[in-house]
N, C-alpha and C. Protein backbone atom coordinates (compact mmCIF):
# COMPACT_ATOMS: atom_id res chain seq x y z
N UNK A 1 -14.79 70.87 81.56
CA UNK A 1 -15.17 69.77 80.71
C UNK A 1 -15.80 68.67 81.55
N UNK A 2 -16.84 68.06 81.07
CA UNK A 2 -17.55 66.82 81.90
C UNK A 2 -16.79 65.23 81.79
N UNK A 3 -16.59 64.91 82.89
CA UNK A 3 -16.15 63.94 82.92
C UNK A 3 -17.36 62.81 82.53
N UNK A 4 -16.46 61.61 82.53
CA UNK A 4 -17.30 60.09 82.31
C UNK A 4 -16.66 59.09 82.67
N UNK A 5 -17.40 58.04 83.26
CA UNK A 5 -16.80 56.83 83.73
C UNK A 5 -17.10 55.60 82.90
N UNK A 6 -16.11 55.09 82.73
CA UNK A 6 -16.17 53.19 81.68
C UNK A 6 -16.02 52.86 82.51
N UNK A 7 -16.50 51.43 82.81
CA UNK A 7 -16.15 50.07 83.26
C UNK A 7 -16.59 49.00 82.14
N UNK A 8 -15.50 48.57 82.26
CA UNK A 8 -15.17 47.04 81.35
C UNK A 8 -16.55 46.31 82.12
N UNK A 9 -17.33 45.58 80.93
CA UNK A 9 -18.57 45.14 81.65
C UNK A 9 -18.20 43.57 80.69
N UNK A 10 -17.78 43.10 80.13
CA UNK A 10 -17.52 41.81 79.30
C UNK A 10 -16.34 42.07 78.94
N UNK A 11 -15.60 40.60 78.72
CA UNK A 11 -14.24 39.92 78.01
C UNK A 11 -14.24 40.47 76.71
N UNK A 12 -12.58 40.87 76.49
CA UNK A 12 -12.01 41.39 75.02
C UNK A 12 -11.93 39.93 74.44
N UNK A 13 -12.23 38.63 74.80
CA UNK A 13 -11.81 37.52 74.19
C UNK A 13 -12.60 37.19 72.73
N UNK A 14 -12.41 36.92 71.89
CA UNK A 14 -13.10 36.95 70.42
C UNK A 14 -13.66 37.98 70.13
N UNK A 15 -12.26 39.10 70.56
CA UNK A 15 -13.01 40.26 69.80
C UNK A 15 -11.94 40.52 68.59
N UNK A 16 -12.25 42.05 68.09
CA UNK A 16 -10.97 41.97 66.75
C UNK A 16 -9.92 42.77 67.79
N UNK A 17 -9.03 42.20 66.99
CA UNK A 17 -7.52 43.14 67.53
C UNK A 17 -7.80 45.04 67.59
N UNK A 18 -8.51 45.50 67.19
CA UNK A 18 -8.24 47.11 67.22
C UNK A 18 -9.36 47.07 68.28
N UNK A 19 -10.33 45.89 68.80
CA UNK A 19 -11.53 46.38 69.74
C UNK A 19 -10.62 46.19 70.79
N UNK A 20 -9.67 45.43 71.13
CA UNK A 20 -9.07 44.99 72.35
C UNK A 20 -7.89 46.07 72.67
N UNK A 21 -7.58 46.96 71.12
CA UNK A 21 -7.07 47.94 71.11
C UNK A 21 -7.11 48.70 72.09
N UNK A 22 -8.74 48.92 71.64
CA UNK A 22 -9.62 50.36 72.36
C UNK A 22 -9.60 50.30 73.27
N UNK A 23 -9.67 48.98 74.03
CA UNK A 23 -9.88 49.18 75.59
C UNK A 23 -8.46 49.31 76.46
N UNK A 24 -7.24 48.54 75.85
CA UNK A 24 -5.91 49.40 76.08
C UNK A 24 -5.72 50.64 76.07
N UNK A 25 -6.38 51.31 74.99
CA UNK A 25 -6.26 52.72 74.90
C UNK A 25 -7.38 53.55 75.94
N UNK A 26 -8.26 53.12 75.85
CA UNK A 26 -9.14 53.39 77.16
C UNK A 26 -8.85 53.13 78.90
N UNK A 27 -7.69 52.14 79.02
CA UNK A 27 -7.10 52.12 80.10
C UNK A 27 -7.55 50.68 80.97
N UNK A 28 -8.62 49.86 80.10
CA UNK A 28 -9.45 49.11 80.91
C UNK A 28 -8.79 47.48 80.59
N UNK A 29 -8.40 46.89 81.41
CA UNK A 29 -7.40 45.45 81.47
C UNK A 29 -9.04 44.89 81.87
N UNK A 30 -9.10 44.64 83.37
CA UNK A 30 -9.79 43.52 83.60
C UNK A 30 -11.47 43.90 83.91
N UNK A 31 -12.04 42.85 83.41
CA UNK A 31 -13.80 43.30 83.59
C UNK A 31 -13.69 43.75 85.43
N UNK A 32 -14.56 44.82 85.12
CA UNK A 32 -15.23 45.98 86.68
C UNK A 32 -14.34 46.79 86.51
N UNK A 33 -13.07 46.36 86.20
CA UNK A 33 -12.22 47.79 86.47
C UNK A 33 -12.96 49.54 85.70
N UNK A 34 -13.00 50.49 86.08
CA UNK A 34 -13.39 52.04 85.88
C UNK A 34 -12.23 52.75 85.67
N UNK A 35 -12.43 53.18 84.77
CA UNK A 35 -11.55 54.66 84.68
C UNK A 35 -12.21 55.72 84.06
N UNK A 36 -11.38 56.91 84.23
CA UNK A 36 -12.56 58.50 84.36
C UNK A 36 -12.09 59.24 83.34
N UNK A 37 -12.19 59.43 82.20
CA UNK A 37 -12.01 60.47 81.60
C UNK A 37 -13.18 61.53 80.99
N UNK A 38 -12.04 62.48 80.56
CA UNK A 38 -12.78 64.04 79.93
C UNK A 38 -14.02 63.59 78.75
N UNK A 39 -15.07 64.10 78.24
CA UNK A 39 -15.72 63.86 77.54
C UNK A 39 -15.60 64.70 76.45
N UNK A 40 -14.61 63.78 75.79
CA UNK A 40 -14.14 64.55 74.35
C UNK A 40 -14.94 63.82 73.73
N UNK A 41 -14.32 64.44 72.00
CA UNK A 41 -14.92 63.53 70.77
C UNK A 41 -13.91 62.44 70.21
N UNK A 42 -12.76 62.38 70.78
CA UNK A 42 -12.12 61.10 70.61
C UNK A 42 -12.32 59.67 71.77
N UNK A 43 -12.30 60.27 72.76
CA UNK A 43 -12.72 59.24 73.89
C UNK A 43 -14.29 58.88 73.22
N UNK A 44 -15.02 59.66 73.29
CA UNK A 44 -16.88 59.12 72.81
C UNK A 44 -16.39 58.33 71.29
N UNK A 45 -15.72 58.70 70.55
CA UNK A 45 -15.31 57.30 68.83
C UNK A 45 -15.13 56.51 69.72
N UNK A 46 -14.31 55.80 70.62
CA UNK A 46 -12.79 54.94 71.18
C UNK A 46 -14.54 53.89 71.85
N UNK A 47 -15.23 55.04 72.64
CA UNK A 47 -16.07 54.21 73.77
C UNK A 47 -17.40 53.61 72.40
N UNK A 48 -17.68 53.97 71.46
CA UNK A 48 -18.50 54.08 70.65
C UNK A 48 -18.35 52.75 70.03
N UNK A 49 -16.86 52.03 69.68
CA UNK A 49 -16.32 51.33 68.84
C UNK A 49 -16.23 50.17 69.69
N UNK A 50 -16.85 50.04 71.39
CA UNK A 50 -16.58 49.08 71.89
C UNK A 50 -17.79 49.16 73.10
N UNK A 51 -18.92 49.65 72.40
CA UNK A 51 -19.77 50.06 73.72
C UNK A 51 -20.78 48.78 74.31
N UNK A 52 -20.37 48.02 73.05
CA UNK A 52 -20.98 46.49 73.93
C UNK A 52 -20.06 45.75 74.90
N UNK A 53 -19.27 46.18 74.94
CA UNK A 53 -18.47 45.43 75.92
C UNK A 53 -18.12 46.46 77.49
N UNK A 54 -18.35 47.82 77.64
CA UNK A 54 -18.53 48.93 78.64
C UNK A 54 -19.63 49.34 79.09
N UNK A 55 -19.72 49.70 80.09
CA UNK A 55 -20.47 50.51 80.07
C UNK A 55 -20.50 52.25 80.64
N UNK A 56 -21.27 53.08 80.68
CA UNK A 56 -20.52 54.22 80.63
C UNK A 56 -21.75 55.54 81.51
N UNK A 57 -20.68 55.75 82.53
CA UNK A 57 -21.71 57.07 83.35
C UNK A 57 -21.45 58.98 83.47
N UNK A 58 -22.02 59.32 83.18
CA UNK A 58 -21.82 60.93 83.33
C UNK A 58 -21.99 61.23 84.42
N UNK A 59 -20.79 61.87 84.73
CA UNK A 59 -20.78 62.56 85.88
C UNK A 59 -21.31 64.58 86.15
């Protein structure tokens, strides 16, 4: 399975509660931080629902 990398690229601050969700659930606390996951079809909804605030690389 292909991996992918997020990094938090902007503040969860005035966002809605389930966007600040996503990025808990995505693993991402503070802007720059990266984390790597599998390129499913639930991770791509999760990154989809918050992709102005990430940004995102294929590995």
């Amino acid at each position: 399975m292909a991996k992918i990398k997020v990094t938090k690229v902007k503040s969860a601050i005035n966002r809605t509660k389930t966007q600040k969700r996503t990025l808990e659930a995505l693993g991402l606390k503070k802007i720059g931080q990266t984390v790597e996951h599998d390129d499913t079809p639930n991770i791509l909804g999760m990154i989809n629902k918050v992709n102005h605030l990430v940004s995102v690389e294929t590995k």
